[in-house]
N, C-alpha and C. Protein backbone atom coordinates (compact mmCIF):
# COMPACT_ATOMS: atom_id res chain seq x y z
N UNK A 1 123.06 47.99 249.54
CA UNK A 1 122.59 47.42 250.80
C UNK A 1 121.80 48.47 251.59
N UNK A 2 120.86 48.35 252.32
CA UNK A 2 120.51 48.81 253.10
C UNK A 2 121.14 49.66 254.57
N UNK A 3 120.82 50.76 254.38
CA UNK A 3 122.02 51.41 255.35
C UNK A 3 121.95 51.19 257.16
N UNK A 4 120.85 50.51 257.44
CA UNK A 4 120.70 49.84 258.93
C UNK A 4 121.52 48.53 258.74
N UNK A 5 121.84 47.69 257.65
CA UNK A 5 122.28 46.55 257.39
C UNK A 5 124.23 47.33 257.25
N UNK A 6 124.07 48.27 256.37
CA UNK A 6 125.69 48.52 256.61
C UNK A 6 126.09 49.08 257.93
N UNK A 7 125.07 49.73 258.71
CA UNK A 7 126.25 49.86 260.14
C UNK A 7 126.28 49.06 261.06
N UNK A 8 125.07 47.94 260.74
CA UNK A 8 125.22 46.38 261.40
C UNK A 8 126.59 45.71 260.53
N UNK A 9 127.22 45.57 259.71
CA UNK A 9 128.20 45.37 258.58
C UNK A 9 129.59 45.77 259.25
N UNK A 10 129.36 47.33 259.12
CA UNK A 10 130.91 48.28 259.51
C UNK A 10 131.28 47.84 261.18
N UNK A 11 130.08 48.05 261.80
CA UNK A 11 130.22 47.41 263.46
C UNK A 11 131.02 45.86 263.54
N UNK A 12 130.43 44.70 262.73
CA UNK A 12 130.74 43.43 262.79
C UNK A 12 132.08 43.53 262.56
N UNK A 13 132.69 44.47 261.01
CA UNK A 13 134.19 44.31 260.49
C UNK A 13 134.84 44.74 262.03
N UNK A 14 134.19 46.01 262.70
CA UNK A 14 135.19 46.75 263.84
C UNK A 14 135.23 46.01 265.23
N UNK A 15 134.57 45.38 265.42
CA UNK A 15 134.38 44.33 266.84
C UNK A 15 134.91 42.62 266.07
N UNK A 16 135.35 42.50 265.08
CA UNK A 16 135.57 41.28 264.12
C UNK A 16 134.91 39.83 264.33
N UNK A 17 133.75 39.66 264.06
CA UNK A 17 132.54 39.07 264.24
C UNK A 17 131.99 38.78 263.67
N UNK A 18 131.45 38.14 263.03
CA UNK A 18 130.43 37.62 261.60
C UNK A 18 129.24 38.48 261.90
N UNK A 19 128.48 38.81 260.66
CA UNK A 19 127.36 39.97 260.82
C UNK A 19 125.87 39.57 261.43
N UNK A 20 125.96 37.86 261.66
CA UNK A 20 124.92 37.56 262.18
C UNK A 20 124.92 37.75 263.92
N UNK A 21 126.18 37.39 264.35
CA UNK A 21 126.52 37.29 265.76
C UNK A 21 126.47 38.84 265.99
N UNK A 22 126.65 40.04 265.74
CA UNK A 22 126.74 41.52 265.73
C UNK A 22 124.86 41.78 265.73
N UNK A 23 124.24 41.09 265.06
CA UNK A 23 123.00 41.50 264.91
C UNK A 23 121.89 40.77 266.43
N UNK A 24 122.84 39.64 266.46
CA UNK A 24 122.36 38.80 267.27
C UNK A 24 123.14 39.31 269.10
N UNK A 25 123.63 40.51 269.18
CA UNK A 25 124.09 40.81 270.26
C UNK A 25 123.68 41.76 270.41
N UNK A 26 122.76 42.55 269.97
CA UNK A 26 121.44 43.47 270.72
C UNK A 26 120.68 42.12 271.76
N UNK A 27 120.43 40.91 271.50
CA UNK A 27 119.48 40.18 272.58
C UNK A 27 120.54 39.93 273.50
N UNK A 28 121.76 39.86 273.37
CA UNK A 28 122.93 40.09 275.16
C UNK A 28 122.58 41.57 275.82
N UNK A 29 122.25 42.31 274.96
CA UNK A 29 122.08 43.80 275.54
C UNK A 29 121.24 43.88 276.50
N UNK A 30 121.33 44.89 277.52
CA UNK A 30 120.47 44.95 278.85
C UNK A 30 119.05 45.47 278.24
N UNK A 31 118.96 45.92 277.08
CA UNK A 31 118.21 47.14 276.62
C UNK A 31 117.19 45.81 276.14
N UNK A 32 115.55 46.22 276.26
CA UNK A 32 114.36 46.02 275.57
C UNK A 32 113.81 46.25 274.67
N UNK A 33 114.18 45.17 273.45
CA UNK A 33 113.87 45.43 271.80
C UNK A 33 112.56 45.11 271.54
N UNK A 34 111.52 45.83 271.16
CA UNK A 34 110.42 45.24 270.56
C UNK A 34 110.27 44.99 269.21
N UNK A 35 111.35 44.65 268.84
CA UNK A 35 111.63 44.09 267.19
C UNK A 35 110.37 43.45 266.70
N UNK A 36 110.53 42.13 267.32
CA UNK A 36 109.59 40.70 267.28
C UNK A 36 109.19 40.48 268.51
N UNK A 37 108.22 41.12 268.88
CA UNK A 37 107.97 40.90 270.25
C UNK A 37 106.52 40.85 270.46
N UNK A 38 105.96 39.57 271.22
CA UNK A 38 104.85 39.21 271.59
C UNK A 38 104.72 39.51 273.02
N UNK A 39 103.10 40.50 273.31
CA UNK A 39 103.43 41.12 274.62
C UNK A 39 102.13 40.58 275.10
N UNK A 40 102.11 39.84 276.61
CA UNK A 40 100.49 39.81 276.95
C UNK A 40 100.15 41.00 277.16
N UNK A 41 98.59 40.79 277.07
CA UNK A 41 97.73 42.19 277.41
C UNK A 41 98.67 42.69 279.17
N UNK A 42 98.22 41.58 279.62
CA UNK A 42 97.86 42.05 281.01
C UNK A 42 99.55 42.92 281.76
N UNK A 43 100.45 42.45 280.63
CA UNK A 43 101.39 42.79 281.16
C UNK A 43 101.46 44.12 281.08
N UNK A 44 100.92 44.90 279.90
CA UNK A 44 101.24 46.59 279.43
C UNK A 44 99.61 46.87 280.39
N UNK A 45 98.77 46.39 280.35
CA UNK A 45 97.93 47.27 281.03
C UNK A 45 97.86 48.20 282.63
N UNK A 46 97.34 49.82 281.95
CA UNK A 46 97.83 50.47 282.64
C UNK A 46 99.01 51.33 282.36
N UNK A 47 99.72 51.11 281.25
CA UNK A 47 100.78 51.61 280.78
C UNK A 47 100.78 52.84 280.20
N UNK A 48 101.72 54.09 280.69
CA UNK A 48 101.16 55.55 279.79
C UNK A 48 102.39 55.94 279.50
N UNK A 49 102.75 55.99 278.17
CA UNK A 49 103.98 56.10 277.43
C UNK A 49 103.81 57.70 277.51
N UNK A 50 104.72 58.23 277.54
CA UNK A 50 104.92 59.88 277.44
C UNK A 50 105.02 60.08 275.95
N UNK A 51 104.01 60.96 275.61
CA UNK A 51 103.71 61.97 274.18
C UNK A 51 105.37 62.22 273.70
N UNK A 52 106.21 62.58 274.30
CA UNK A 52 107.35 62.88 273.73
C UNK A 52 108.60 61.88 273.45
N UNK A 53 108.15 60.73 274.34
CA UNK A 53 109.16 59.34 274.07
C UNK A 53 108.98 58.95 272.73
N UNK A 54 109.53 59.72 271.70
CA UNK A 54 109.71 58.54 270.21
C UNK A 54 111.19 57.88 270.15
N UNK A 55 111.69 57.77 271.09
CA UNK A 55 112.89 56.74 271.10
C UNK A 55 113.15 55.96 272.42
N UNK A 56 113.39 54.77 272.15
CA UNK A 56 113.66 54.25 273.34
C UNK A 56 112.49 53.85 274.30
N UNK A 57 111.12 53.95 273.01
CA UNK A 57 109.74 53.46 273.88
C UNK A 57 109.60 52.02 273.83
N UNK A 58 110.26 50.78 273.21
CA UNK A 58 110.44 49.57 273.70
C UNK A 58 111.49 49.65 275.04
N UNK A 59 112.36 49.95 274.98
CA UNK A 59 112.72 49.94 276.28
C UNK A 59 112.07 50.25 277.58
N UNK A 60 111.42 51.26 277.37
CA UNK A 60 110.61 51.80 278.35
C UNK A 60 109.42 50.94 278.34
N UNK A 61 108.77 50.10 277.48
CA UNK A 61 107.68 49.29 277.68
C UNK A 61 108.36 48.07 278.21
N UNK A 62 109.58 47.51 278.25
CA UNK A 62 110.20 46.52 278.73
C UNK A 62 110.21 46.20 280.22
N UNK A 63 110.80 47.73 280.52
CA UNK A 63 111.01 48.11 281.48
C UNK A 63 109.74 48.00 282.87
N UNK A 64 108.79 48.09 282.02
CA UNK A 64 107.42 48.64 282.59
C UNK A 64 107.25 47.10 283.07
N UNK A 65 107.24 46.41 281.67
CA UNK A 65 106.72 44.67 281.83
C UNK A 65 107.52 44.31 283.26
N UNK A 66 108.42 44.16 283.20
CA UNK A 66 109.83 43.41 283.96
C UNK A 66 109.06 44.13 285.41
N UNK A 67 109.57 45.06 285.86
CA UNK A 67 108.58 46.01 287.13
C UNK A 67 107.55 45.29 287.40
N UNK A 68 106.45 44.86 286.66
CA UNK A 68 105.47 44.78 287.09
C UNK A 68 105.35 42.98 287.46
N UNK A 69 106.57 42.32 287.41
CA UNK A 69 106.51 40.95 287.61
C UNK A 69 106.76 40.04 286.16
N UNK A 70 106.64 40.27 285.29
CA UNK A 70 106.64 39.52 284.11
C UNK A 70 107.89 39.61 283.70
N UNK A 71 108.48 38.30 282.68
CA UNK A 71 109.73 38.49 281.95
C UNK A 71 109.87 38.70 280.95
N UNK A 72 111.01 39.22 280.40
CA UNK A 72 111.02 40.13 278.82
C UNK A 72 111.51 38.87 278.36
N UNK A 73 111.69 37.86 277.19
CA UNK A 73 112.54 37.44 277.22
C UNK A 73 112.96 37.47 275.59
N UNK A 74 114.20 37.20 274.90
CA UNK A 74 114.67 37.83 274.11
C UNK A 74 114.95 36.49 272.86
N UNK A 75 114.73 36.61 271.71
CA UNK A 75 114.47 35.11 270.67
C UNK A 75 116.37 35.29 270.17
N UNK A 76 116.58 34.02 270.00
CA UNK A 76 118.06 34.20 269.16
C UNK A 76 117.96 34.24 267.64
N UNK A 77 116.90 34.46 266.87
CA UNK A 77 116.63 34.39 265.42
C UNK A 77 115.96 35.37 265.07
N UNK A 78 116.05 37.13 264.93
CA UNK A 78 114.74 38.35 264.93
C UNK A 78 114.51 37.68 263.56
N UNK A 79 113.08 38.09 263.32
CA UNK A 79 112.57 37.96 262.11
C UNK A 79 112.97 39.49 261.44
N UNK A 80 113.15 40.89 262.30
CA UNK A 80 113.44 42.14 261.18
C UNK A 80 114.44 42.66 262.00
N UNK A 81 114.80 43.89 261.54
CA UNK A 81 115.85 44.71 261.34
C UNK A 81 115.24 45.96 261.91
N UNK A 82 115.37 46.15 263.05
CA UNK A 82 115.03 48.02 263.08
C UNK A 82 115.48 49.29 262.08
N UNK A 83 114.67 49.70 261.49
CA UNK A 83 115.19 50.67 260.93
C UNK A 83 115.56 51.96 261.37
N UNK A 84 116.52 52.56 260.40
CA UNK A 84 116.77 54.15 261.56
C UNK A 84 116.69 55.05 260.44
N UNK A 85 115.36 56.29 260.47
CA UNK A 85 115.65 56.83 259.53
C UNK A 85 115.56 58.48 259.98
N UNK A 86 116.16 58.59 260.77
CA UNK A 86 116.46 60.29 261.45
C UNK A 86 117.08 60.96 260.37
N UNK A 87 116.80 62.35 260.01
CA UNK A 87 117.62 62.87 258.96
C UNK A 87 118.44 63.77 259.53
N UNK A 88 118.09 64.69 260.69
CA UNK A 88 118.77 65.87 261.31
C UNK A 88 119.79 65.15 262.66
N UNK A 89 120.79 64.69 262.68
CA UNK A 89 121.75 64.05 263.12
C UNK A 89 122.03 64.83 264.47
N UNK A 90 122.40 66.00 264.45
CA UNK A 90 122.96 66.29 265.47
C UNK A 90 121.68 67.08 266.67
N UNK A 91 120.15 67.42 266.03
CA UNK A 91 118.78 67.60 266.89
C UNK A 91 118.90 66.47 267.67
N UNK A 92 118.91 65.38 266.35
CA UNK A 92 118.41 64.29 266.57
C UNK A 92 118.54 63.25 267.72
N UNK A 93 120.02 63.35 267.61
CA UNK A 93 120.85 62.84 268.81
C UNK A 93 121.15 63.48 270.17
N UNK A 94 120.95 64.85 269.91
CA UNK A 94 120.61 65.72 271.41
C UNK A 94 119.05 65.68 271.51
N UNK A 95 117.98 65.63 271.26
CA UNK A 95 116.72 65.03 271.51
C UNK A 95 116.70 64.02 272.23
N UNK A 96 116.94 63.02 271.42
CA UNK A 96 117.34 61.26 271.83
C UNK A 96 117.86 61.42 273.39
N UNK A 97 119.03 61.91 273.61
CA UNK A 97 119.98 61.70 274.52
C UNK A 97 118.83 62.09 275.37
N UNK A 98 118.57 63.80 275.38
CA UNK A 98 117.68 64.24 276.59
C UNK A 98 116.79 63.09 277.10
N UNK A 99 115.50 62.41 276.15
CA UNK A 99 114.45 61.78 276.30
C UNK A 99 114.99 60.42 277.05
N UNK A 100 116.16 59.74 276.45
CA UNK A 100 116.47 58.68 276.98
C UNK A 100 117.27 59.04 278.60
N UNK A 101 117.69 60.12 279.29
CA UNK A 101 118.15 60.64 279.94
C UNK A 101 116.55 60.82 280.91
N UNK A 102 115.92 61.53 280.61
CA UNK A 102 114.60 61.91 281.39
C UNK A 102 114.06 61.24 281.31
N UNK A 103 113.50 60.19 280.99
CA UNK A 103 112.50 58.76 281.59
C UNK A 103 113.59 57.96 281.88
N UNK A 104 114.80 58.05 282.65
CA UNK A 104 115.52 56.85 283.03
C UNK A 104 115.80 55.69 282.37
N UNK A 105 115.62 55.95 280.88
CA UNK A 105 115.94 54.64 280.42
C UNK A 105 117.82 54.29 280.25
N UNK A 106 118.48 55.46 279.62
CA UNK A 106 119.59 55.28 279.69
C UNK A 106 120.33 56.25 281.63
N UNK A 107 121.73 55.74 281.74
CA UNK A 107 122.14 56.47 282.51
C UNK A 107 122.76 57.88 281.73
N UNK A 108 123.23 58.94 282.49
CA UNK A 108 124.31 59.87 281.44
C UNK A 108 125.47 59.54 280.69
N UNK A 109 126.03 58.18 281.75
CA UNK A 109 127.27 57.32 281.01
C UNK A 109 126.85 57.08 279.68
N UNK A 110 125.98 56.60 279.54
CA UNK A 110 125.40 55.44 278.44
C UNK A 110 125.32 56.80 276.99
N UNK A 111 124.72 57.81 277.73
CA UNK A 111 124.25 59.13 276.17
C UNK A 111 125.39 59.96 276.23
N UNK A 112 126.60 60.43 277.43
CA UNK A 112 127.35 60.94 276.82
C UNK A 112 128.26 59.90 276.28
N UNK A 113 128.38 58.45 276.22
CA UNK A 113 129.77 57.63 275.37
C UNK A 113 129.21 57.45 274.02
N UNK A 114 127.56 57.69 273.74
CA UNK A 114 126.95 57.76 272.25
C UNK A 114 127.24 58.64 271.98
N UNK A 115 127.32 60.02 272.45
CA UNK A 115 128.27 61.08 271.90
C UNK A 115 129.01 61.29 271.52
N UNK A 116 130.05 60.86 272.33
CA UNK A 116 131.13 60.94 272.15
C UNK A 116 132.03 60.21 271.30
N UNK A 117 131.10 58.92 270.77
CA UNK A 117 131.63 58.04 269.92
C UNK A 117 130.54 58.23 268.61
N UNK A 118 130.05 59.53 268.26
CA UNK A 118 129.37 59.42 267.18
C UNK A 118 129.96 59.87 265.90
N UNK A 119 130.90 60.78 266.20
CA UNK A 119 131.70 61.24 265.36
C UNK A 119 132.94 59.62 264.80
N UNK A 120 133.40 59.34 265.72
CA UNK A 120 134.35 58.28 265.09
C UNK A 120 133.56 57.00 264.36
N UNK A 121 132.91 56.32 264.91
CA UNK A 121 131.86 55.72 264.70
C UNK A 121 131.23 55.95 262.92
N UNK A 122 130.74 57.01 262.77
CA UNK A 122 130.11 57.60 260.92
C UNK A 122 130.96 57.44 260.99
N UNK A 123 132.72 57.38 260.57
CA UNK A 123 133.79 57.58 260.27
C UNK A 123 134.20 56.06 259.76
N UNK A 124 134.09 55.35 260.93
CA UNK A 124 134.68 53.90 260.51
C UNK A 124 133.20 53.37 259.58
N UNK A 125 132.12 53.77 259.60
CA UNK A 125 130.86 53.11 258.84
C UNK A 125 131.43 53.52 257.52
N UNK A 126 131.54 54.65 257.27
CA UNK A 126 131.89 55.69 256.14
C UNK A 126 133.30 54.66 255.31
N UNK A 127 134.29 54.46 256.08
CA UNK A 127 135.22 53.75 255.66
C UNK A 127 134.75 52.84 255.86
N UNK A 128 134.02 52.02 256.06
CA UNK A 128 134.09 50.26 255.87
C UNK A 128 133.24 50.13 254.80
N UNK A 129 131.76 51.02 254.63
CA UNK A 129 131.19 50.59 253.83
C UNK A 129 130.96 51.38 252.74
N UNK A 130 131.26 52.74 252.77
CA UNK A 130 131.33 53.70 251.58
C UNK A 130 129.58 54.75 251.63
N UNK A 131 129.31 54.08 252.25
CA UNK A 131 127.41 54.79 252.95
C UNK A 131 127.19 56.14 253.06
N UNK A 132 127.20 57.24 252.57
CA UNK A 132 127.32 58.07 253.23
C UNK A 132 125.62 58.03 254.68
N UNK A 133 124.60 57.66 253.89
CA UNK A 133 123.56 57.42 254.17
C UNK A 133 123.90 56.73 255.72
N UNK A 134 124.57 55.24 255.81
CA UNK A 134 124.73 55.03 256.96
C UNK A 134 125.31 55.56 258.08
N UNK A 135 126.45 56.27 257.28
CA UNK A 135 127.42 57.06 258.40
C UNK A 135 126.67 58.21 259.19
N UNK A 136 126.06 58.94 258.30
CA UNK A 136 125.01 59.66 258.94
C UNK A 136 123.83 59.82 259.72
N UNK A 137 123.93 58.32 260.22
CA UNK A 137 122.27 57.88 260.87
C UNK A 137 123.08 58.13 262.48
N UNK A 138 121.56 58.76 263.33
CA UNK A 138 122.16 58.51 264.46
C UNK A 138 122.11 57.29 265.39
C-alpha cells in the first residue's frame, strides 16, 4: 500500500472509524486543503506566497481567499490523496513547525502537540501497519 494511504489506515484503526470517514475528516478540519480545489482568479489575485512557505501554502492561500470575502468551501468525495514525501524527519518537522508558526497559519498549540505526538504516533503507524516508510513521514 501506499504509505500516505497506511497512516490514513493506522489513524482510522486508532480513532476506530472506517478509512473513508478518517480521509473524509480533513474537510471537518479548520485547515485549507487544496487537494481538489477550484480557485477563481479574482479571488488569489494579488496574492504573494513567501519563497520559503513549502508547507502549509494551501492553507495560507485559503486563508488569503476567506479574508478577502470569498468562501473556501470543502467537497465530501476528494478525487486524490496528498502525498508526503519528506525524507529528513526531524529538519523536516522543525522547519515545518517554524514556517507554519511564522506566517500564522498554525498557533504554537497546534506545532508543539505535532511534536509532541510524533514520536507515539510513527509508533502506532509502525504497529498497525508494519510501514517503516509510513511511520517515518512527518
Amino acid at each position: 500500500m501506499n504509505p500516505t494511504l497506511n497512516i490514513a489506515y493506522a489513524m482510522s484503526k486508532l480513532y476506530r472509524m472506517p478509512l473513508r470517514d478518517m480521509l473524509l475528516k480533513q474537510i471537518r478540519s479548520e485547515r485549507c486543503n487544496t487537494h481538489d480545489t477550484l480557485i477563481r482568479t479574482e479571488a488569489v489575485k494579488g496574492i504573494k506566497i513567501p519563497k520559503d512557505l513549502h508547507i502549509g501554502e494551501d492553507d495560507y492561500i485559503g486563508k488569503y481567499i476567506i479574508k478577502k470575502g470569498w468562501r473556501f468551501l470543502k467537497v465530501k468525495d476528494p478525487y486524490c490523496l496528498h502525498n508526503i514525501c519528506e525524507k529528513d524527519i526531524v529538519s523536516s518537522n522543525t522547519l515545518n513547525g517554524y514556517l507554519l508558526r511564522k506566517y500564522g497559519i498554525w498557533k504554537f498549540r497546534h506545532v508543539f502537540m505535532r511534536f509532541a505526538l510524533a514520536v507515539p504516533k510513527s509508533f502506532w503507524i509502525y504497529i498497525s501497519t508494519r510501514d517503516f516508510e509510513a511511520a517515518t513521514q512527518p
